[in-house]
N, C-alpha and C. Protein backbone atom coordinates (compact mmCIF):
# COMPACT_ATOMS: atom_id res chain seq x y z
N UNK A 1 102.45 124.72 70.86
CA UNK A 1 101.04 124.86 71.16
C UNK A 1 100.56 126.25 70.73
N UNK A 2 99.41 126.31 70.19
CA UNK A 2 98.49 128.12 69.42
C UNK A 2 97.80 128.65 70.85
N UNK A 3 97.61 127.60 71.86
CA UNK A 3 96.67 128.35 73.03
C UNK A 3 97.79 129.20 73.66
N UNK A 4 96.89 130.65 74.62
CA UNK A 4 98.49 131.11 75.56
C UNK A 4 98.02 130.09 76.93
N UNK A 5 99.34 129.51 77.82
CA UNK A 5 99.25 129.32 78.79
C UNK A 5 99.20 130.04 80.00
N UNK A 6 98.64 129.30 80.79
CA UNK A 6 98.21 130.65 81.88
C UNK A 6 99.62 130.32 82.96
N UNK A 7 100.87 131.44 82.99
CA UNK A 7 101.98 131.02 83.99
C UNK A 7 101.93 129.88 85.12
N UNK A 8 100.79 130.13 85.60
CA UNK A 8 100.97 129.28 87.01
C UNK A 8 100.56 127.60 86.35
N UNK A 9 100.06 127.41 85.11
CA UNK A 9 99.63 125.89 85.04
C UNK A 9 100.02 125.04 85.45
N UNK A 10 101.70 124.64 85.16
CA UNK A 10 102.85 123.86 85.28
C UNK A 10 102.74 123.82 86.73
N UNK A 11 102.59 124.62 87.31
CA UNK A 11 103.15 124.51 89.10
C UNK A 11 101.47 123.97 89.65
N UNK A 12 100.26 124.17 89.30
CA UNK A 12 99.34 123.75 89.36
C UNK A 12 99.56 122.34 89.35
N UNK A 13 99.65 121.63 88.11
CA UNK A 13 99.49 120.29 87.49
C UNK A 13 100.86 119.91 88.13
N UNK A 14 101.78 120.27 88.81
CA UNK A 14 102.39 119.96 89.75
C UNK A 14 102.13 119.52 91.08
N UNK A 15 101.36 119.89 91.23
CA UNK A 15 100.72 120.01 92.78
C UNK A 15 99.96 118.85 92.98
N UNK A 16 99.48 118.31 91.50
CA UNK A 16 98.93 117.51 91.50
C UNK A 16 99.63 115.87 91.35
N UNK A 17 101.10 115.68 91.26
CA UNK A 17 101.61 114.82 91.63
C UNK A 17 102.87 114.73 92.07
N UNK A 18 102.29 114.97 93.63
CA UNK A 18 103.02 114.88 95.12
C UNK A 18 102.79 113.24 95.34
N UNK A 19 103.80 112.92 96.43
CA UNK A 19 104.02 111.95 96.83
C UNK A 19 103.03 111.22 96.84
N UNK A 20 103.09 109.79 96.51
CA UNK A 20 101.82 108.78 97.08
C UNK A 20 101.34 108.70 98.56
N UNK A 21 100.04 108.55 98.42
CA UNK A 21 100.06 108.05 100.15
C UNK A 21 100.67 106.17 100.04
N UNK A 22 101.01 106.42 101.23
CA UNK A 22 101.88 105.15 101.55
C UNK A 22 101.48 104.06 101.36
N UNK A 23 101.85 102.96 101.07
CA UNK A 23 101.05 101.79 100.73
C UNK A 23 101.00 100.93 102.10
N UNK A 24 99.96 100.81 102.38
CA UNK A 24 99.85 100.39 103.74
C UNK A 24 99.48 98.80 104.02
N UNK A 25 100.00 97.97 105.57
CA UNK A 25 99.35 96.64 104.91
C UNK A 25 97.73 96.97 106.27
N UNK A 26 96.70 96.09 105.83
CA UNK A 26 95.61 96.09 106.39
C UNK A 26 95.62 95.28 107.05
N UNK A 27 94.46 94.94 108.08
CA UNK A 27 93.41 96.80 108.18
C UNK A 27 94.78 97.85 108.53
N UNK A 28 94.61 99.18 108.40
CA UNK A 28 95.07 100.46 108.73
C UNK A 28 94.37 101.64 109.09
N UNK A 29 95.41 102.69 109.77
CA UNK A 29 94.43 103.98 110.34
C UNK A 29 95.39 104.75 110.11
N UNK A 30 94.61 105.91 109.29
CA UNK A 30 95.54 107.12 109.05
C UNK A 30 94.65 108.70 109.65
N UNK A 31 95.40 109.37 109.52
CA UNK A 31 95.40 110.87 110.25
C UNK A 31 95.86 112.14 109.27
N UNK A 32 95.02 113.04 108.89
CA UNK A 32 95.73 113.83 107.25
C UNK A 32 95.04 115.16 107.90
N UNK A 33 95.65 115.98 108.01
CA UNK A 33 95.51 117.52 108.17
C UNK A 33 95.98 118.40 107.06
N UNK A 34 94.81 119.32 106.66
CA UNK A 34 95.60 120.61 105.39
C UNK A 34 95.55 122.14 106.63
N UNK A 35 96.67 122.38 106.66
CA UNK A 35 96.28 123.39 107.88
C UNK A 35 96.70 124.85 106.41
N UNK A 36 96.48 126.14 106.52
CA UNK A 36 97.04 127.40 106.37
C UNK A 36 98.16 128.16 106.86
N UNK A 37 99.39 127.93 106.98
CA UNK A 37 100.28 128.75 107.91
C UNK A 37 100.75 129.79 107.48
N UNK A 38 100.86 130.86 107.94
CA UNK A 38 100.93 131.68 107.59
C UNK A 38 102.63 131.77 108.17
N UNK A 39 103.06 133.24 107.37
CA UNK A 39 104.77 133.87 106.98
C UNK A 39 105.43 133.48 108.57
N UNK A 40 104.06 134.05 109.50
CA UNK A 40 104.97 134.68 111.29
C UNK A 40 105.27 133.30 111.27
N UNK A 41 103.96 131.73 111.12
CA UNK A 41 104.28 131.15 112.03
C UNK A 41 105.04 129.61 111.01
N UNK A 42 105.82 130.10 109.80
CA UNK A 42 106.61 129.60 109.19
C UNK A 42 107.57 129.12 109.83
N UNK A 43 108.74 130.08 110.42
CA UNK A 43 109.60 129.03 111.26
C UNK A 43 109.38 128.63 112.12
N UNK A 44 108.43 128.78 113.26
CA UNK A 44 108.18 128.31 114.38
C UNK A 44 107.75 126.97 113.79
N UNK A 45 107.36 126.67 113.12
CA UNK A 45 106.38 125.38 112.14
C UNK A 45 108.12 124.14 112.13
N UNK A 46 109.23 124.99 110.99
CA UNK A 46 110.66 124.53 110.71
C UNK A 46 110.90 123.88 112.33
N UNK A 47 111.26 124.60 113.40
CA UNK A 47 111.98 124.50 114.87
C UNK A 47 111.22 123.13 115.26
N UNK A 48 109.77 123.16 114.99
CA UNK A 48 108.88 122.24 115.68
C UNK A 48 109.49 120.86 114.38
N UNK A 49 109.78 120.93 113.70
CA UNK A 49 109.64 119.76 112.45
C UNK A 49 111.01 119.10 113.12
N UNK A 50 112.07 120.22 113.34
CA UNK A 50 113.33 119.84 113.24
C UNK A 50 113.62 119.17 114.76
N UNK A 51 112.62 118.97 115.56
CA UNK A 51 112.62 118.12 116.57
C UNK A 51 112.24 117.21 116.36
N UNK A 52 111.48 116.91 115.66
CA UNK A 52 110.90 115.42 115.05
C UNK A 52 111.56 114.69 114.50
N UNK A 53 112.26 115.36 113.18
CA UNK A 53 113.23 114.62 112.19
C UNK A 53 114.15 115.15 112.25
N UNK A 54 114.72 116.12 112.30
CA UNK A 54 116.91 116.38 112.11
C UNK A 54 117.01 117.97 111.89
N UNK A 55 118.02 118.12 112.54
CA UNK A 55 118.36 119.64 112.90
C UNK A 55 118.75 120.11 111.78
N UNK A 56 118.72 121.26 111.50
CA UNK A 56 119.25 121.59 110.36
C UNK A 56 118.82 121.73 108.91
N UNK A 57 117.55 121.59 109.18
CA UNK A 57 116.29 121.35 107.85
C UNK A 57 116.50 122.29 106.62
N UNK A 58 117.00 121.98 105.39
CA UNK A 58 116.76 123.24 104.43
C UNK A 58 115.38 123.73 104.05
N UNK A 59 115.37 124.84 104.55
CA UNK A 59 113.97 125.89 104.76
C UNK A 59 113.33 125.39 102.98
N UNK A 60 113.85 125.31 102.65
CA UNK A 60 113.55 125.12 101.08
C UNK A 60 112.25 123.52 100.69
N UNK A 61 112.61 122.86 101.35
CA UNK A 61 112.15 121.50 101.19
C UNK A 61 110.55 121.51 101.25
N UNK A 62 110.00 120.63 100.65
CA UNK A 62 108.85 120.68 100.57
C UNK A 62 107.95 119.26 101.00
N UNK A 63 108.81 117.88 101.13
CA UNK A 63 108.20 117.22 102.02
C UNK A 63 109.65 116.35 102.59
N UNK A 64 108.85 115.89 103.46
CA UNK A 64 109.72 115.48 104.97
C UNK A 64 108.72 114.25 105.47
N UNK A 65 109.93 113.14 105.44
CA UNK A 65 108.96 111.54 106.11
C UNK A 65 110.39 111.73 107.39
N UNK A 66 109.04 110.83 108.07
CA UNK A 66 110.16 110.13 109.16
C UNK A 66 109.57 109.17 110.05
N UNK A 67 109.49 107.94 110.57
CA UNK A 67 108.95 107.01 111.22
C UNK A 67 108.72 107.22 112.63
N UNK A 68 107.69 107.26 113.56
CA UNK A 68 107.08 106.92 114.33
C UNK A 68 107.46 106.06 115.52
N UNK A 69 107.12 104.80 114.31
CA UNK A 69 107.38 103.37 115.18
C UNK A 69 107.82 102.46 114.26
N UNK A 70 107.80 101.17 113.82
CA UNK A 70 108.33 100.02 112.87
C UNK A 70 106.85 100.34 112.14
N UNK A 71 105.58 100.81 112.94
CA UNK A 71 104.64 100.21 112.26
C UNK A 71 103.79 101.79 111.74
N UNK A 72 104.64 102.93 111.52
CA UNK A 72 103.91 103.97 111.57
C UNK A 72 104.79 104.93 111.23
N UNK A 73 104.21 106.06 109.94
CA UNK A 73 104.90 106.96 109.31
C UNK A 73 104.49 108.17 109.16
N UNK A 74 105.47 109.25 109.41
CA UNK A 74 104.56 110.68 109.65
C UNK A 74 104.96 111.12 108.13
N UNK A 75 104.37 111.87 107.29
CA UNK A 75 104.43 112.49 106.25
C UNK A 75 104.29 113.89 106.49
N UNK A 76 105.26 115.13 105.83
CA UNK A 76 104.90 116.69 105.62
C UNK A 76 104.94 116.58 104.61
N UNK A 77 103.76 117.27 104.37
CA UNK A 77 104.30 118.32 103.19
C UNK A 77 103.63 119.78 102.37
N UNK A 78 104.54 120.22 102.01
CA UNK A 78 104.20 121.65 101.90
C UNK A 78 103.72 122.01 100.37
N UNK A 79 102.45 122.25 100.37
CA UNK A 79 102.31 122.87 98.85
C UNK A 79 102.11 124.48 98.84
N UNK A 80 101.70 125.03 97.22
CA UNK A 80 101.34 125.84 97.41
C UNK A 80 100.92 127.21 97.99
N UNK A 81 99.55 126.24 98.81
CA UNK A 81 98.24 126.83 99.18
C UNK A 81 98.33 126.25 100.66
N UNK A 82 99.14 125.73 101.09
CA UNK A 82 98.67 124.70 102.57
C UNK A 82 100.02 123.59 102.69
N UNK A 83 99.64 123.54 104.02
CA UNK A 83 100.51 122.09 104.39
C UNK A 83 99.63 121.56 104.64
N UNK A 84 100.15 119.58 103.94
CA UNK A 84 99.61 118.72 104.68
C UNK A 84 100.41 118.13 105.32
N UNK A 85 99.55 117.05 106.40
CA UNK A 85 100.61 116.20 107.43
C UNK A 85 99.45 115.07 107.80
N UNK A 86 100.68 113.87 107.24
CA UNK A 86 99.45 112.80 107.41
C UNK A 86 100.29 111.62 108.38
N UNK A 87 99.71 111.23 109.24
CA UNK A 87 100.04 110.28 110.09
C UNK A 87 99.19 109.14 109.67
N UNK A 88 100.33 107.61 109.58
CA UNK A 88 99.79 106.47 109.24
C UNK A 88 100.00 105.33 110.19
N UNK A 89 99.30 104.57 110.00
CA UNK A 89 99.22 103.02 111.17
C UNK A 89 98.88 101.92 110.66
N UNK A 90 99.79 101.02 110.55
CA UNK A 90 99.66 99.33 110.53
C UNK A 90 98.73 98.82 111.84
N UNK A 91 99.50 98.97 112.77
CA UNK A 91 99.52 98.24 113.72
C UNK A 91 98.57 97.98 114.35
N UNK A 92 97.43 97.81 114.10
CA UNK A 92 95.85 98.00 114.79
C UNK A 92 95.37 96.73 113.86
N UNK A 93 94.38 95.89 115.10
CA UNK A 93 94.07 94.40 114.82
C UNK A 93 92.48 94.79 114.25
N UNK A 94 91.91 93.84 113.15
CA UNK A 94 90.97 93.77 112.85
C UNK A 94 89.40 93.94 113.83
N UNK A 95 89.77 94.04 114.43
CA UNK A 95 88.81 94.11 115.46
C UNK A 95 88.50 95.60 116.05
N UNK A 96 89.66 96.26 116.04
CA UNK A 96 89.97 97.29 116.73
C UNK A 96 88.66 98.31 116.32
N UNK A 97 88.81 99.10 117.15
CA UNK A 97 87.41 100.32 117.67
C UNK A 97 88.11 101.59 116.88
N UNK A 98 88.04 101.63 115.25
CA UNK A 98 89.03 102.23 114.60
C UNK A 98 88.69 103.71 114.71
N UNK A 99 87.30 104.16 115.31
CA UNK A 99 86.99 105.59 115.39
C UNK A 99 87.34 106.25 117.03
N UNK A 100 88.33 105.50 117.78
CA UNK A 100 88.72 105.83 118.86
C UNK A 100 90.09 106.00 118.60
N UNK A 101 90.65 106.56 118.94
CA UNK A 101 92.27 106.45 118.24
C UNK A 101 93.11 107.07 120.34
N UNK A 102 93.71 105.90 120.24
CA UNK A 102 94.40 105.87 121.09
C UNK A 102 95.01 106.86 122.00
N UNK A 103 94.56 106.74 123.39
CA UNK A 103 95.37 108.43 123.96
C UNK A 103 96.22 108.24 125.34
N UNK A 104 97.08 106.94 124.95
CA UNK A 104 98.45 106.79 125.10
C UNK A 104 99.12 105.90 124.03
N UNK A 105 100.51 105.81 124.39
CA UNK A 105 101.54 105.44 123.80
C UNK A 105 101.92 105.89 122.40
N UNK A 106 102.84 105.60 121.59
CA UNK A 106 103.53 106.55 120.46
C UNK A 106 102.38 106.77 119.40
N UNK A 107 101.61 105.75 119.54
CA UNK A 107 100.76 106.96 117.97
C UNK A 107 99.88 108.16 118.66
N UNK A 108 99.24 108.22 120.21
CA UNK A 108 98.60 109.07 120.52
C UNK A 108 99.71 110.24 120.48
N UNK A 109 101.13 109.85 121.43
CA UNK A 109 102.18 111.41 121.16
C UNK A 109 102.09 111.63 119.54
N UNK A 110 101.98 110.96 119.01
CA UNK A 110 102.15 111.51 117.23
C UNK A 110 101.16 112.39 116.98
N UNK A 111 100.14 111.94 117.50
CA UNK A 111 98.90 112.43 116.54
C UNK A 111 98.70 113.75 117.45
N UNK A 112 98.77 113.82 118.68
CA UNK A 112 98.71 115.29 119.51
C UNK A 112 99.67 116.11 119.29
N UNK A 113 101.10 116.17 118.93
CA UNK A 113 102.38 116.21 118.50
C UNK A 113 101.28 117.25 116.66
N UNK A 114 101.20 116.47 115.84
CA UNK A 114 100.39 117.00 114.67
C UNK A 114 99.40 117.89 114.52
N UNK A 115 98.45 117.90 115.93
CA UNK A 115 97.35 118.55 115.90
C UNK A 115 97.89 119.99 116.54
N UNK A 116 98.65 119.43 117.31
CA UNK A 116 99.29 121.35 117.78
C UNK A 116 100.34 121.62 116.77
N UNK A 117 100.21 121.45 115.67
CA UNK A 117 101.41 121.91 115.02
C UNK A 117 100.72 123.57 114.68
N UNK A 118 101.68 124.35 114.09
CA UNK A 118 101.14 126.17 114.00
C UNK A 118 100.10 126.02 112.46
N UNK A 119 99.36 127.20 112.51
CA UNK A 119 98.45 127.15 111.51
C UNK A 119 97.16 127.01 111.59
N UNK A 120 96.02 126.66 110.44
CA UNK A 120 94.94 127.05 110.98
C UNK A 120 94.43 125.79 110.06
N UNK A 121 93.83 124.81 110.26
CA UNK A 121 93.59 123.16 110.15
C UNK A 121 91.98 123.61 108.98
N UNK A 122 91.78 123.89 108.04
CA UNK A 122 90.66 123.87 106.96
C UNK A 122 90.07 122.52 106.39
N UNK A 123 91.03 121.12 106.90
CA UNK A 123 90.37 120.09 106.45
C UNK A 123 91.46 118.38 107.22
N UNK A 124 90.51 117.71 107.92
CA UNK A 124 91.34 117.57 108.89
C UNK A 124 90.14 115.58 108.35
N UNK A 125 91.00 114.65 108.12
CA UNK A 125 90.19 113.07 107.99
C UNK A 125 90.72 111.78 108.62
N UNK A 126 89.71 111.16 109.18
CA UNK A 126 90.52 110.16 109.81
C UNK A 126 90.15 108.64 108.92
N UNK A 127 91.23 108.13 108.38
CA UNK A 127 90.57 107.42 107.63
C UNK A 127 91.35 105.69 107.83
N UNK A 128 90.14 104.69 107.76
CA UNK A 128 90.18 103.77 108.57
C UNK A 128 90.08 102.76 106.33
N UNK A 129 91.27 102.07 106.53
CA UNK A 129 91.46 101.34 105.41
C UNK A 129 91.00 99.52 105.52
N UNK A 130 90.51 98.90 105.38
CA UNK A 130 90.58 97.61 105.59
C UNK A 130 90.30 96.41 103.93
N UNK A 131 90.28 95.34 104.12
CA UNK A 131 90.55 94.24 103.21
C UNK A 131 89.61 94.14 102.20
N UNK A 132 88.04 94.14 102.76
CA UNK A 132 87.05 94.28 101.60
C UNK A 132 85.77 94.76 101.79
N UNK A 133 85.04 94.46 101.30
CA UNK A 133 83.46 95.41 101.65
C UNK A 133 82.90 94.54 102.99
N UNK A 134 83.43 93.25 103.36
CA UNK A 134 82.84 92.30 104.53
C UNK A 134 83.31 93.25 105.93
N UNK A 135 84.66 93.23 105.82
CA UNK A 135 85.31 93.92 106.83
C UNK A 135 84.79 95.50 107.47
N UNK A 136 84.52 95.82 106.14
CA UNK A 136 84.21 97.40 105.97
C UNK A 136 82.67 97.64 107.04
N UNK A 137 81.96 97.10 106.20
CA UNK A 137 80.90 96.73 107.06
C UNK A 137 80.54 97.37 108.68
N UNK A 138 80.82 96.60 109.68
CA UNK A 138 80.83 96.98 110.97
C UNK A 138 81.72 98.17 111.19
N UNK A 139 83.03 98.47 110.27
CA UNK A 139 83.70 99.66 110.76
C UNK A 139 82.53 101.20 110.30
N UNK A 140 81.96 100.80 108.62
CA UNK A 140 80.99 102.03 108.61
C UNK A 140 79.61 102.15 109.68
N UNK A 141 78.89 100.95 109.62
CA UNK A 141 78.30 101.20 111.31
C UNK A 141 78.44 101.51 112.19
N UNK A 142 79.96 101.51 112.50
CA UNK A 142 79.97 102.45 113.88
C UNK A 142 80.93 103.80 113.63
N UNK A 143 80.52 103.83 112.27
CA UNK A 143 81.15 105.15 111.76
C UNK A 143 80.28 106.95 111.97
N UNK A 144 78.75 106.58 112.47
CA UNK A 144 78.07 107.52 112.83
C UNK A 144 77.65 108.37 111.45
N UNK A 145 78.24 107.96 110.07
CA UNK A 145 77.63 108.75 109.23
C UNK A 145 76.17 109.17 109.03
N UNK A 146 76.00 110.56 108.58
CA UNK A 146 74.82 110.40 108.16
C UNK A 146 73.62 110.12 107.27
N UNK A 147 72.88 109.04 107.47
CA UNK A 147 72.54 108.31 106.07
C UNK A 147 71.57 109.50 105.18
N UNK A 148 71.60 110.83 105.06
CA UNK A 148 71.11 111.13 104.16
C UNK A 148 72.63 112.26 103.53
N UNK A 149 73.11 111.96 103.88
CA UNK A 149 74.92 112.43 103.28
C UNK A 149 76.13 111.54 102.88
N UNK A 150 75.42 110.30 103.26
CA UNK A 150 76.68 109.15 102.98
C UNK A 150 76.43 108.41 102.11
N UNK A 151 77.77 108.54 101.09
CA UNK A 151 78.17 108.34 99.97
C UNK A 151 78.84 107.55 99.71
N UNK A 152 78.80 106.37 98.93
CA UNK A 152 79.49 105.14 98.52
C UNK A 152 79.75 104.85 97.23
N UNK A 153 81.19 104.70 96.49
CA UNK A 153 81.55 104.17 95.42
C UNK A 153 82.66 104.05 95.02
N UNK A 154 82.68 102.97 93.79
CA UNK A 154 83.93 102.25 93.47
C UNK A 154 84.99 103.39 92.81
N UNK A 155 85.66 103.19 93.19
CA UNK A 155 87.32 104.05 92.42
C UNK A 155 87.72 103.10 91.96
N UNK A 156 88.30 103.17 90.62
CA UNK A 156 88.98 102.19 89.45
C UNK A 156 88.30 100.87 89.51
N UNK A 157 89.04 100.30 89.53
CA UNK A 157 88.51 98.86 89.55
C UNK A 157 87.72 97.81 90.68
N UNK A 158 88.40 98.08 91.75
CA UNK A 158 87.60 97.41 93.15
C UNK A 158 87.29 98.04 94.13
N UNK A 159 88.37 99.62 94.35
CA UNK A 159 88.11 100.09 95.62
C UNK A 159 87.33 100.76 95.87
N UNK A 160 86.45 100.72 96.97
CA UNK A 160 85.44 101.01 97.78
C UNK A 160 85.40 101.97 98.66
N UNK A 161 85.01 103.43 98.99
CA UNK A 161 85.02 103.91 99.97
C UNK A 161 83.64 104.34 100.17
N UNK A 162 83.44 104.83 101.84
CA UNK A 162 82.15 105.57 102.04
C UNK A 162 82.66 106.59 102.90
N UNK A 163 82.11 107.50 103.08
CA UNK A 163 81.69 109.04 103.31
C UNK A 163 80.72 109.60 103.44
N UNK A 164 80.72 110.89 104.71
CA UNK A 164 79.45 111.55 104.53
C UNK A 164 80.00 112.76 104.43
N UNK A 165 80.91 112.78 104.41
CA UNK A 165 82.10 114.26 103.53
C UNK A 165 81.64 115.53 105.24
N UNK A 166 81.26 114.89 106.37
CA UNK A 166 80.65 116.17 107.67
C UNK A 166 82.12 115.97 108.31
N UNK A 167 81.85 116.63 108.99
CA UNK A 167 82.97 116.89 110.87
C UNK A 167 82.22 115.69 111.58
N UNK A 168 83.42 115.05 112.30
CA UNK A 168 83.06 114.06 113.50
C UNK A 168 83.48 114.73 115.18
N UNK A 169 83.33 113.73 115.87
CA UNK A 169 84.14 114.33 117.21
C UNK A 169 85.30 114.32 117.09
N UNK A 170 85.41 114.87 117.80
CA UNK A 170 87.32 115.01 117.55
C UNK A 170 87.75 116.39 116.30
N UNK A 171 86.75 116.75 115.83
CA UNK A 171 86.94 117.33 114.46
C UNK A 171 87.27 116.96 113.20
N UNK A 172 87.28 115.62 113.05
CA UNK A 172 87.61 114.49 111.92
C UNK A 172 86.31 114.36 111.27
N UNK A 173 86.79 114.66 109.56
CA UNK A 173 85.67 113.96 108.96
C UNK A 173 86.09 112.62 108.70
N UNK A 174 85.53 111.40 108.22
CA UNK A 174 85.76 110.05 108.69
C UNK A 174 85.12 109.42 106.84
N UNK A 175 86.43 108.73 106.62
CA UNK A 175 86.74 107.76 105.22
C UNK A 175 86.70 106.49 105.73
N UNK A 176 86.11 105.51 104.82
CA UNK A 176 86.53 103.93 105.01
C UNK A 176 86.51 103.75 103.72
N UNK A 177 87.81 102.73 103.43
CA UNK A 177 88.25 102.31 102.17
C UNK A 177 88.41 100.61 102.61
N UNK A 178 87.72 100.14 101.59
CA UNK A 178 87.91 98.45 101.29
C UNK A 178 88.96 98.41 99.95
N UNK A 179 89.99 97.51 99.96
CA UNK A 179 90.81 97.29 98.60
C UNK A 179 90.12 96.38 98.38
N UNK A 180 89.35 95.35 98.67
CA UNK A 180 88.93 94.28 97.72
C UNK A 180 89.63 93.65 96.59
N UNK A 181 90.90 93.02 97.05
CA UNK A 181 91.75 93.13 96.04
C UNK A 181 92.86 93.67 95.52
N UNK A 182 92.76 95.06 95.47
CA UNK A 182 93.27 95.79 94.54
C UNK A 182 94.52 95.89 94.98
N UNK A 183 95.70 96.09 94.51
CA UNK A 183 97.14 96.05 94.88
C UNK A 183 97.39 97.09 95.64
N UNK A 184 98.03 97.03 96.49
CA UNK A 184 98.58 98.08 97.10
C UNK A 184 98.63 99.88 97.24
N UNK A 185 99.53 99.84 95.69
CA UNK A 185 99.42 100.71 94.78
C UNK A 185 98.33 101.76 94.67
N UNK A 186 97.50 100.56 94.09
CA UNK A 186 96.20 101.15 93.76
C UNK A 186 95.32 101.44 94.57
N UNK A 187 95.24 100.82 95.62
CA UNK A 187 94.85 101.53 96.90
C UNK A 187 95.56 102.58 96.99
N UNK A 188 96.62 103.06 97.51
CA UNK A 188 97.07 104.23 97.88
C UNK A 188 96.84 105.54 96.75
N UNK A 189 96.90 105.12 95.09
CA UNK A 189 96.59 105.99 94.87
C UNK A 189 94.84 106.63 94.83
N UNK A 190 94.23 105.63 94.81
CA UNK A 190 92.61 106.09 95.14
C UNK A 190 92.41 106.72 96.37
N UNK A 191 92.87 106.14 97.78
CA UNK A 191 93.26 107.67 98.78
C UNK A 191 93.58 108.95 98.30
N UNK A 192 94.98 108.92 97.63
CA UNK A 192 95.09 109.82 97.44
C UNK A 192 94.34 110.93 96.21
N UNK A 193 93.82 110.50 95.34
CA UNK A 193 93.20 111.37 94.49
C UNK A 193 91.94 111.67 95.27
N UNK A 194 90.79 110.59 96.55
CA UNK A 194 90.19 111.19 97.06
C UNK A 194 90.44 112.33 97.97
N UNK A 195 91.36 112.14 98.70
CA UNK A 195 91.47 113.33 99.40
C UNK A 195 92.28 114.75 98.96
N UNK A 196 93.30 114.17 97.89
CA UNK A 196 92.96 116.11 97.07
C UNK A 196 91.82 116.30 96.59
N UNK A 197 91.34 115.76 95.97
CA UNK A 197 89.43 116.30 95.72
C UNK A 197 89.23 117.30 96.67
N UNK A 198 88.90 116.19 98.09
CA UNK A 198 88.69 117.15 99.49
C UNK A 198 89.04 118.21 99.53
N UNK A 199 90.67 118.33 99.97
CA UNK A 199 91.55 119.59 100.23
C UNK A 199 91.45 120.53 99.22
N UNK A 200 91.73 120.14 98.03
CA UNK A 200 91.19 121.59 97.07
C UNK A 200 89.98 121.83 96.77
N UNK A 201 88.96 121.46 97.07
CA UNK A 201 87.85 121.78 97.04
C UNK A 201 87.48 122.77 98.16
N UNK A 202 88.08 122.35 99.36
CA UNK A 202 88.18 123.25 100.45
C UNK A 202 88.56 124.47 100.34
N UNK A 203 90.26 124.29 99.95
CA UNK A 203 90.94 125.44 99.61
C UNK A 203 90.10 126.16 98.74
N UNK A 204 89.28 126.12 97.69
CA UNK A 204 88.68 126.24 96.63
C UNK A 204 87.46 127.31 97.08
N UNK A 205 86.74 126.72 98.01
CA UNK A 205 85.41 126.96 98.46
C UNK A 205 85.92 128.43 99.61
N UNK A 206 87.40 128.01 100.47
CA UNK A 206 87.57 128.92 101.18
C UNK A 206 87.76 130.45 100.72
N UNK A 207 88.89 130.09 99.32
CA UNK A 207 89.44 131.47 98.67
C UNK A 207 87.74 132.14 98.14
N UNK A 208 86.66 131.45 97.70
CA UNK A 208 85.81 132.26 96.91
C UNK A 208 84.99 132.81 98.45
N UNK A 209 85.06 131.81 99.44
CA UNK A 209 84.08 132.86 100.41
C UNK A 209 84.64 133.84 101.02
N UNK A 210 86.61 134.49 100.78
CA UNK A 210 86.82 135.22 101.24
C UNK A 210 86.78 136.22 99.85
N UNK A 211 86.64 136.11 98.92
CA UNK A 211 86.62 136.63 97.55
C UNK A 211 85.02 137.75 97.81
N UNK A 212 83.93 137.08 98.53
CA UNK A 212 82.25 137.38 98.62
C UNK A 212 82.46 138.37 99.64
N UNK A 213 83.54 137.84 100.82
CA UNK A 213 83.54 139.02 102.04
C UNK A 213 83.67 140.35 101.79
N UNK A 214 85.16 140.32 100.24
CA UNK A 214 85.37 141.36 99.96
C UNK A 214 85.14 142.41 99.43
């Protein structure tokens, strides 16, 4: 190549393909935090992981699964600029009140378990997946968006999400995705390219407003 490369590219365009989000079966409810941790509260972060999944963690590693329940999977992982940590759920019936998220039994310990983890949480979504735009429907109605911020459109071929990209209660900003179709796969990867958008845009927006402070 005649261009110079800029050192960090490779580890950049790295960053950019981390694990899939999980392929989930529907409807589903997931939970995704990008927190900041900083050097102090690095191992305290390790001690807390290594109660979850297995003693002995090589400090080195950069993501870490481990199951929940039969119907539910916790994801770490460490980039860069941030950790994420995304908690996922089958197990919730079509009907279900998907912007309430449970505060007993194992997915509520999961998800409180995640939210006190160390660090400082810059982008935090709760995102409610289901079958097609019919389904979707009543879950974005009682999704509270706001209709002069909420945003709707197709990714690749069928999938569907809406957004009003704000904070909810709880501190969740709030996704609904319809597959309409679309395989599995392809669902999971349209999650996932939406929500790095999110997170580095965040990260993005954060480094330049501490860039203005200075």
């Amino acid at each position: 190549m005649r261009f110079s490369e800029h050192p960090l590219r490779r580890q950049i365009v790295g960053e950019m393909h981390l694990r899939r989000f999980p392929a989930l079966e529907l409807p589903a409810m997931a939970f995704q935090t990008v927190r900041l941790v900083d050097e102090n509260d690095r191992e305290k972060e390790w001690l807390i992981l290594e109660q979850r999944c297995a003693s002995g963690l090589d400090r080195n590693r950069r993501h870490l699964e481990t199951e929940w329940s039969a119907n539910g999977r916790l994801a770490w992982e460490r980039h860069s600029e941030a950790v994420t940590t995304t908690l996922t759920s089958t197990s919730v019936s079509a009907d279900a009140q998907f912007w309430s998220a449970p505060d007993v039994g194992p997915f509520s310990d999961t998800l409180q378990w995640m939210e006190t983890l160390p660090g400082l949480v810059i982008r935090a979504t709760h995102i409610v997946v289901v079958a097609n735009d019919s389904y979707a429907e009543p879950v974005v109605d009682r999704a509270d968006f706001h209709p002069g911020h909420l945003v709707s459109c197709i990714i690749g071929d069928s999938v569907r999400i809406w957004s009003d990209f704000r904070i909810h209660a709880g501190g969740y900003g709030r996704l609904v995705v319809a597959a309409n179709g679309a395989a599995d796969g392809e669902v999971s990867r349209s999650i996932q390219r939406i929500q790095e958008l999110g997170n580095y845009r965040n990260l993005s927006l954060l480094e330049g407003t501490h860039r203005s402070i200075a």
